[in-house]
PDB file of N, CA and C in Angstrom:
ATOM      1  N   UNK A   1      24.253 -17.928  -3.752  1.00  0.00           N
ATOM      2  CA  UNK A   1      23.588 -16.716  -3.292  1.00  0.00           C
ATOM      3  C   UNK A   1      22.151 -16.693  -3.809  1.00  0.00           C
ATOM      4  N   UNK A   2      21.224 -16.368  -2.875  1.00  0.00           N
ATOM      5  CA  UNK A   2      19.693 -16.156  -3.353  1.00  0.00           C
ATOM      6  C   UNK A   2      19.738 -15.198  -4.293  1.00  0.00           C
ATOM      7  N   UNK A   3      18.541 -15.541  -5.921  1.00  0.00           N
ATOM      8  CA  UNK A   3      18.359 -14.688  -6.619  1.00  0.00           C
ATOM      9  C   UNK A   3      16.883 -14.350  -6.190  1.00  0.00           C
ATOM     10  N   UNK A   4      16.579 -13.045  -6.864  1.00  0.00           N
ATOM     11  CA  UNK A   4      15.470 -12.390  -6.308  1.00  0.00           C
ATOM     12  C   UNK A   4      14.934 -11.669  -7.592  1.00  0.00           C
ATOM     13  N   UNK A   5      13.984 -11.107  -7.976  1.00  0.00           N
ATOM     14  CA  UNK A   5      13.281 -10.422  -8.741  1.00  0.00           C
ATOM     15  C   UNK A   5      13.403  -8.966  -8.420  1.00  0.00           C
ATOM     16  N   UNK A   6      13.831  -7.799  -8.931  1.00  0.00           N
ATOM     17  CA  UNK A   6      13.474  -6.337  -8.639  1.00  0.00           C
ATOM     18  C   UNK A   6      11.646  -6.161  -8.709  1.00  0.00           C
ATOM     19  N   UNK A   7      11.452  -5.434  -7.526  1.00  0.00           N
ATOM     20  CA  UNK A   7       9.936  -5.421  -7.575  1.00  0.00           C
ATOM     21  C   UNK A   7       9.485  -4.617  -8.477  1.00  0.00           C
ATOM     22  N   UNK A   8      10.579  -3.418  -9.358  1.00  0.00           N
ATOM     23  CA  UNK A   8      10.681  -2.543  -9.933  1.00  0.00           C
ATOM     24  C   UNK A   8      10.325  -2.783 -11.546  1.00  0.00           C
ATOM     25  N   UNK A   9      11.699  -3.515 -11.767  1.00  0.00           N
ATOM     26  CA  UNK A   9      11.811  -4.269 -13.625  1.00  0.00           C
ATOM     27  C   UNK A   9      11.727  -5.566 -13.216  1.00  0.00           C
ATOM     28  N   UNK A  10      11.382  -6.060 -12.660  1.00  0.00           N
ATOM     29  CA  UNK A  10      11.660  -7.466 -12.417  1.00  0.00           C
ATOM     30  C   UNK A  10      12.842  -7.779 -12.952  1.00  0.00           C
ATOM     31  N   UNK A  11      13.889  -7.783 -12.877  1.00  0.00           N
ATOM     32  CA  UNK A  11      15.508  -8.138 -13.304  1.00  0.00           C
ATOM     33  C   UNK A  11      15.860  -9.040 -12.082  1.00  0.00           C
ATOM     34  N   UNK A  12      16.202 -10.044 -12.359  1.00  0.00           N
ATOM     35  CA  UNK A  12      16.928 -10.938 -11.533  1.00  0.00           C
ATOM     36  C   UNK A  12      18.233 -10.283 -10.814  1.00  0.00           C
ATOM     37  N   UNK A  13      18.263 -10.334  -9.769  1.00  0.00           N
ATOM     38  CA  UNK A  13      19.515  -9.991  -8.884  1.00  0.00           C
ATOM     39  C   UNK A  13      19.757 -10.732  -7.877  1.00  0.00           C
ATOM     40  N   UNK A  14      21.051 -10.755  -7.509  1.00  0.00           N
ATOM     41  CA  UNK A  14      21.617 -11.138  -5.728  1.00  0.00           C
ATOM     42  C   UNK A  14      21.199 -10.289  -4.784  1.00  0.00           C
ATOM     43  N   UNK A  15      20.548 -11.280  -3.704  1.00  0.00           N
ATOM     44  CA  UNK A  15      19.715 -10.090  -2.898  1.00  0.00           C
ATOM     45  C   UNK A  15      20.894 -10.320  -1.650  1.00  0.00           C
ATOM     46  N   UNK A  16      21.794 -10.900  -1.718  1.00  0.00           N
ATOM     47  CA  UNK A  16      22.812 -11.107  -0.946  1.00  0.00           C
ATOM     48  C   UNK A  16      24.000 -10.252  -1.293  1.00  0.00           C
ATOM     49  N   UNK A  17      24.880  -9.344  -0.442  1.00  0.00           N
ATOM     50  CA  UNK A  17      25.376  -8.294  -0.665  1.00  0.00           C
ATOM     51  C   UNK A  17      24.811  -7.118  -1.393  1.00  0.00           C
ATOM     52  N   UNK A  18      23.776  -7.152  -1.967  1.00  0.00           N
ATOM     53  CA  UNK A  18      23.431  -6.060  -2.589  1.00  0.00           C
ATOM     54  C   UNK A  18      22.752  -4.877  -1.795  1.00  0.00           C
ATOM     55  N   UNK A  19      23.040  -3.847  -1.741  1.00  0.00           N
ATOM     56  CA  UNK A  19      22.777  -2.498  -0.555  1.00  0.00           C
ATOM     57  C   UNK A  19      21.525  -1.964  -1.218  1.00  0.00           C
ATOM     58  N   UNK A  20      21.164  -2.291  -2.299  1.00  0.00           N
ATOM     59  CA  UNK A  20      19.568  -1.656  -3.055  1.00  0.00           C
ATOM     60  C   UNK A  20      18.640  -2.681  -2.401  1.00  0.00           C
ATOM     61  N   UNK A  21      18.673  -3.987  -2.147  1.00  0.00           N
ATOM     62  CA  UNK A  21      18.034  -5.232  -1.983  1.00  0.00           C
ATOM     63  C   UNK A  21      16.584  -4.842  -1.586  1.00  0.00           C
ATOM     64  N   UNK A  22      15.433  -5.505  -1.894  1.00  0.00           N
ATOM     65  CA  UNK A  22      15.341  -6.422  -2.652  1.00  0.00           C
ATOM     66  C   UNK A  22      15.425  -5.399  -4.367  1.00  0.00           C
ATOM     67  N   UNK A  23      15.681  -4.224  -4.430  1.00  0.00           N
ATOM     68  CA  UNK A  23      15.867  -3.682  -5.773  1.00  0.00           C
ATOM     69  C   UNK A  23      17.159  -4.147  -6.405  1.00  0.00           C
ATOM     70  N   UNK A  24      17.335  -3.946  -7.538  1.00  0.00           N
ATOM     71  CA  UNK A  24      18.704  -4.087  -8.233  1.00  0.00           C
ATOM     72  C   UNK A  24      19.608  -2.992  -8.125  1.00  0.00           C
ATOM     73  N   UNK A  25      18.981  -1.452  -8.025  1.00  0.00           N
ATOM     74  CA  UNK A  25      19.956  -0.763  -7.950  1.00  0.00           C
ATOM     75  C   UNK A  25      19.113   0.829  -8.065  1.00  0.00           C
ATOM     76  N   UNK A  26      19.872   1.775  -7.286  1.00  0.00           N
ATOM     77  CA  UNK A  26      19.370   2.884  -6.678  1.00  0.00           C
ATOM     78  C   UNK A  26      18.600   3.463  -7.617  1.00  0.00           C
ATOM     79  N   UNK A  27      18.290   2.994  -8.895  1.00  0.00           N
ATOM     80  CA  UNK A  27      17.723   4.041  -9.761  1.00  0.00           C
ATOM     81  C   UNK A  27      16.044   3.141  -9.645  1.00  0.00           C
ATOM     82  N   UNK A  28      15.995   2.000  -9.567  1.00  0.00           N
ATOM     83  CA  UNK A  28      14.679   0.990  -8.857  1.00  0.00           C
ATOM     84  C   UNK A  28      14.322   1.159  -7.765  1.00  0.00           C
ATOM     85  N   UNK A  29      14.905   1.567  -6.851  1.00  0.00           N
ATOM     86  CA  UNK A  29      14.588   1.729  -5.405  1.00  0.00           C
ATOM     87  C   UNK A  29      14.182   3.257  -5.047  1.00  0.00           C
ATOM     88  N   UNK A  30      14.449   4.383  -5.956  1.00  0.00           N
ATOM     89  CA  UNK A  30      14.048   5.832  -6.429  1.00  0.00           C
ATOM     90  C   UNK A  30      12.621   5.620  -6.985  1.00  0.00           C
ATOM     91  N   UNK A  31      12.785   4.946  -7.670  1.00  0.00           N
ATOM     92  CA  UNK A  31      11.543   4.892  -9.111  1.00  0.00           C
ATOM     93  C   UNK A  31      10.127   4.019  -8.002  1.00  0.00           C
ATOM     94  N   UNK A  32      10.515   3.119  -6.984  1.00  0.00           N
ATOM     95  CA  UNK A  32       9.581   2.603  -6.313  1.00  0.00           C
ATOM     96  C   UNK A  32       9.230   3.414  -5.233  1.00  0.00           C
ATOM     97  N   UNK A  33      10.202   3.999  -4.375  1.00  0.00           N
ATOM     98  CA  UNK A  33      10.009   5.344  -3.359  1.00  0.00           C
ATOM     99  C   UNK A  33       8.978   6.832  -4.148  1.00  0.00           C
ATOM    100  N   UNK A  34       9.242   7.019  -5.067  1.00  0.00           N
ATOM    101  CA  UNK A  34       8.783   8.131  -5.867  1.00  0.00           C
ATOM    102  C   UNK A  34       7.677   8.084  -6.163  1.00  0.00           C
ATOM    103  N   UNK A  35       6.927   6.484  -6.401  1.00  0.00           N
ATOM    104  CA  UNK A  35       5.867   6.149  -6.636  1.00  0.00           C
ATOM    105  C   UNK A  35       4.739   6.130  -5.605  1.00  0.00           C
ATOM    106  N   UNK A  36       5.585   5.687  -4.359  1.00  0.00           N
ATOM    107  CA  UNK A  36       4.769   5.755  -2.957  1.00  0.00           C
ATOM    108  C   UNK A  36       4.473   6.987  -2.810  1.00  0.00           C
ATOM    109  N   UNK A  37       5.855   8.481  -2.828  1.00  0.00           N
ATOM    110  CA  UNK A  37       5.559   8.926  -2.732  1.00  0.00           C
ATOM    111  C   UNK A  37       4.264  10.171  -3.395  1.00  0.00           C
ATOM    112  N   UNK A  38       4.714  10.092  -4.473  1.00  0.00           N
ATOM    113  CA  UNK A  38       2.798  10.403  -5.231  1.00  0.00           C
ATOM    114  C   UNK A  38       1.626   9.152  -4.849  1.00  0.00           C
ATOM    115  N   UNK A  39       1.575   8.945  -4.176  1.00  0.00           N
ATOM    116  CA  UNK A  39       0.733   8.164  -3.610  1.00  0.00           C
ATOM    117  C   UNK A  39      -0.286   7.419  -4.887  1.00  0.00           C
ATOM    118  N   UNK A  40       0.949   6.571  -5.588  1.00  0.00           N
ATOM    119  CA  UNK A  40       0.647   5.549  -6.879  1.00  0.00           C
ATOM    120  C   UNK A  40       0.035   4.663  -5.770  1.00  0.00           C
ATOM    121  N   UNK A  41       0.908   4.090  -4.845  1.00  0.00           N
ATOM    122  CA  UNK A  41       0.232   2.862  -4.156  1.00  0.00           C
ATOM    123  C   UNK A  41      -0.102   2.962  -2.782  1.00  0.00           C
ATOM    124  N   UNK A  42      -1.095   2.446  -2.270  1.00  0.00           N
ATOM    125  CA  UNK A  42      -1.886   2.558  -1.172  1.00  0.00           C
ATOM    126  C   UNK A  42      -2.544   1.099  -0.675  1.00  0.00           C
ATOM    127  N   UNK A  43      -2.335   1.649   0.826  1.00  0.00           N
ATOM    128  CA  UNK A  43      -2.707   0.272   1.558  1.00  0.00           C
ATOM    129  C   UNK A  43      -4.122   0.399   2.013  1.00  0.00           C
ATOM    130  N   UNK A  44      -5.134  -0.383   1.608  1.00  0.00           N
ATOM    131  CA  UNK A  44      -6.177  -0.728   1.246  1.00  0.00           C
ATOM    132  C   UNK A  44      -6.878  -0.231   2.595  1.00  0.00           C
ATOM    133  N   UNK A  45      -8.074   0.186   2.847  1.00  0.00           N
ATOM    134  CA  UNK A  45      -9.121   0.260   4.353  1.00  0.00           C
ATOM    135  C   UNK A  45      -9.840   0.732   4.107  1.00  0.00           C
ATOM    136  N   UNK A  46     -10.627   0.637   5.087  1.00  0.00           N
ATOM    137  CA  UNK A  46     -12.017   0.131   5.150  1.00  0.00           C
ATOM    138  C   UNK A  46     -12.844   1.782   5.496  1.00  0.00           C
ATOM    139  N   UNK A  47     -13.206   1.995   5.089  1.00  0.00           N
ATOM    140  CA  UNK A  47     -13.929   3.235   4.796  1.00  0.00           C
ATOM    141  C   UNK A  47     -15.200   3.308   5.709  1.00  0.00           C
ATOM    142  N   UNK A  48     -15.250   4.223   6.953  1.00  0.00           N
ATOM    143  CA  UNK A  48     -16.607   4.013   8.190  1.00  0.00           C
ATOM    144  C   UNK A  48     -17.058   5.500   8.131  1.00  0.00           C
ATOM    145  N   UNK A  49     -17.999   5.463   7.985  1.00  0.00           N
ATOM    146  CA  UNK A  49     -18.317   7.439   8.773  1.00  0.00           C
ATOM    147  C   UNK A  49     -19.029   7.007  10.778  1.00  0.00           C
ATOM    148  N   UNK A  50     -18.706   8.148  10.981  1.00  0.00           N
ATOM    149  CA  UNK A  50     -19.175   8.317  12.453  1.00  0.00           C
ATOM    150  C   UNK A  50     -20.452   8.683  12.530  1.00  0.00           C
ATOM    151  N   UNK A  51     -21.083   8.173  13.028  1.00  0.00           N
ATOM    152  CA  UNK A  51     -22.973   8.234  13.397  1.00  0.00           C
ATOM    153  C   UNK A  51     -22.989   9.451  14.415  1.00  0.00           C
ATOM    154  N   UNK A  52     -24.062  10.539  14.567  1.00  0.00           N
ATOM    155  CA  UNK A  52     -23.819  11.629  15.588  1.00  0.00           C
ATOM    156  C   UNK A  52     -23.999  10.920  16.900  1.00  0.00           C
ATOM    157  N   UNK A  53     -24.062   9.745  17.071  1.00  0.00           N
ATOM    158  CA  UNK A  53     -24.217   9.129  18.518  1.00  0.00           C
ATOM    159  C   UNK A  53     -22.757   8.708  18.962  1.00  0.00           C
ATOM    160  N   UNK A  54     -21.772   8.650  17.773  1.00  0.00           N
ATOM    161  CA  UNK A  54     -20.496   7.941  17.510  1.00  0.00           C
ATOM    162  C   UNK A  54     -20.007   9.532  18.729  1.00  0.00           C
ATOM    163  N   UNK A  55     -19.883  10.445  17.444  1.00  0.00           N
ATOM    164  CA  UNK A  55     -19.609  11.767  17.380  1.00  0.00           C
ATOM    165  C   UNK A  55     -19.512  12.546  19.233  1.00  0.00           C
ATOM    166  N   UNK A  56     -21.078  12.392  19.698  1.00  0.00           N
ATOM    167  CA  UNK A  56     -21.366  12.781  21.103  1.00  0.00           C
ATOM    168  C   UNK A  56     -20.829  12.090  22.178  1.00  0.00           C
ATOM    169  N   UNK A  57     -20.172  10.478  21.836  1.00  0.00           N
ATOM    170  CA  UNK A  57     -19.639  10.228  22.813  1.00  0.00           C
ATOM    171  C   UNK A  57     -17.846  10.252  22.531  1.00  0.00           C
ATOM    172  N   UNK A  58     -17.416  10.945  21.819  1.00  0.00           N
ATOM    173  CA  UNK A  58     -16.150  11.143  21.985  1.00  0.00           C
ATOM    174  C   UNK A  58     -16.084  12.800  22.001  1.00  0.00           C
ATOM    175  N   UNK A  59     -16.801  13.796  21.958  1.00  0.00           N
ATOM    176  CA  UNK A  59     -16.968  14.980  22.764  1.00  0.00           C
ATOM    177  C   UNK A  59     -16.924  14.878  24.039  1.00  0.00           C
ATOM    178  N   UNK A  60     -17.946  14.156  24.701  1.00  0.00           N
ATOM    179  CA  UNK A  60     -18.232  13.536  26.226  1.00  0.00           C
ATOM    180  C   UNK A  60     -16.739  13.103  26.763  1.00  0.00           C
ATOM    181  N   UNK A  61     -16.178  12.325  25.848  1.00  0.00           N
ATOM    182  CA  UNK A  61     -14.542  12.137  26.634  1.00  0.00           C
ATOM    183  C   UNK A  61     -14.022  13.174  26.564  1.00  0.00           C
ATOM    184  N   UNK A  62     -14.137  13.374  25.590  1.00  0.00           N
ATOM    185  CA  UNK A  62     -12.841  14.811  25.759  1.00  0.00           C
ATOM    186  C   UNK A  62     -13.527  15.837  26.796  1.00  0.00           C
ATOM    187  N   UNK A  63     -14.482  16.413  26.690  1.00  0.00           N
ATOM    188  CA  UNK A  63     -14.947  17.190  27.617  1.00  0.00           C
ATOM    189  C   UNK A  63     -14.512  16.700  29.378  1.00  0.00           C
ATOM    190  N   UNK A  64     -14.901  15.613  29.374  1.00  0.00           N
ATOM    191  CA  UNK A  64     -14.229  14.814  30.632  1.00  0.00           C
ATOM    192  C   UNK A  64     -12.822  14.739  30.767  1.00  0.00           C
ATOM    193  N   UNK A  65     -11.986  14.556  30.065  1.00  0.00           N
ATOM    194  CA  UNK A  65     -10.683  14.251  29.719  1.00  0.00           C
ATOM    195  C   UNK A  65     -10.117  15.976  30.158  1.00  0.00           C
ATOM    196  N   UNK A  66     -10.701  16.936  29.478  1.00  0.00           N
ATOM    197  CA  UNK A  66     -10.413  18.613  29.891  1.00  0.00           C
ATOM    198  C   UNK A  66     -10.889  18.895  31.366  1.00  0.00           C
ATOM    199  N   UNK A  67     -11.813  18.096  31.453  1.00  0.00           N
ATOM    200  CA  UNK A  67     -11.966  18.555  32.951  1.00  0.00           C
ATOM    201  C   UNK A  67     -10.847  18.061  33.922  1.00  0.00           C
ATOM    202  N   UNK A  68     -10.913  16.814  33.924  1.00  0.00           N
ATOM    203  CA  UNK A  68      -9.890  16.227  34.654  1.00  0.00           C
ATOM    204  C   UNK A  68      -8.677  16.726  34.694  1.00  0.00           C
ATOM    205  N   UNK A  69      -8.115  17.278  33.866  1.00  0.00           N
ATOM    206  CA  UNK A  69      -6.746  17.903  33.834  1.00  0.00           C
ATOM    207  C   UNK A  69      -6.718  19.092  34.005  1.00  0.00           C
ATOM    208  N   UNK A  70      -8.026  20.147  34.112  1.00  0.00           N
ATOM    209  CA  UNK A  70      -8.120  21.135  34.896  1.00  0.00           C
ATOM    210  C   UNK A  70      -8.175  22.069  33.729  1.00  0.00           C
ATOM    211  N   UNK A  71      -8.640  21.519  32.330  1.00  0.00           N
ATOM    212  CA  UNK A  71      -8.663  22.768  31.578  1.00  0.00           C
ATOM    213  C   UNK A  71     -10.414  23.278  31.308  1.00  0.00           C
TER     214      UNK A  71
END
């Protein structure tokens, strides 16, 4: 059976039959969910601001976009 690392404690486990996988066990797979969820970890991007030329042409759609559908 493949052994695997908990991404959690790093503890060696069977990632084969195990229902926590790739964790060792529900109290690692809590402790890594809990972490995402306070937003410990984050997926990296790229940071742009919109130029007012950006800005005026997605008013222009939408304004078009409301017309067209009759609002």
């Amino acid at each position: 059976m493949p052994v695997v690392k908990c991404p959690t404690c790093h503890r060696e486990t069977e990632y084969t039959g195990n229902e926590f996988r790739p964790f060792c066990s529900e109290r690692c797979k809590l402790l890594d969910f809990g972490a995402w969820a306070d937003e410990q970890f984050a997926i990296p991007t790229e940071e742009t601001s919109l130029s007012e030329e950006d800005l005026d042409k997605i008013e222009k759609a939408l304004a078009e976009k409301a017309r067209e559908q009759g609002y």
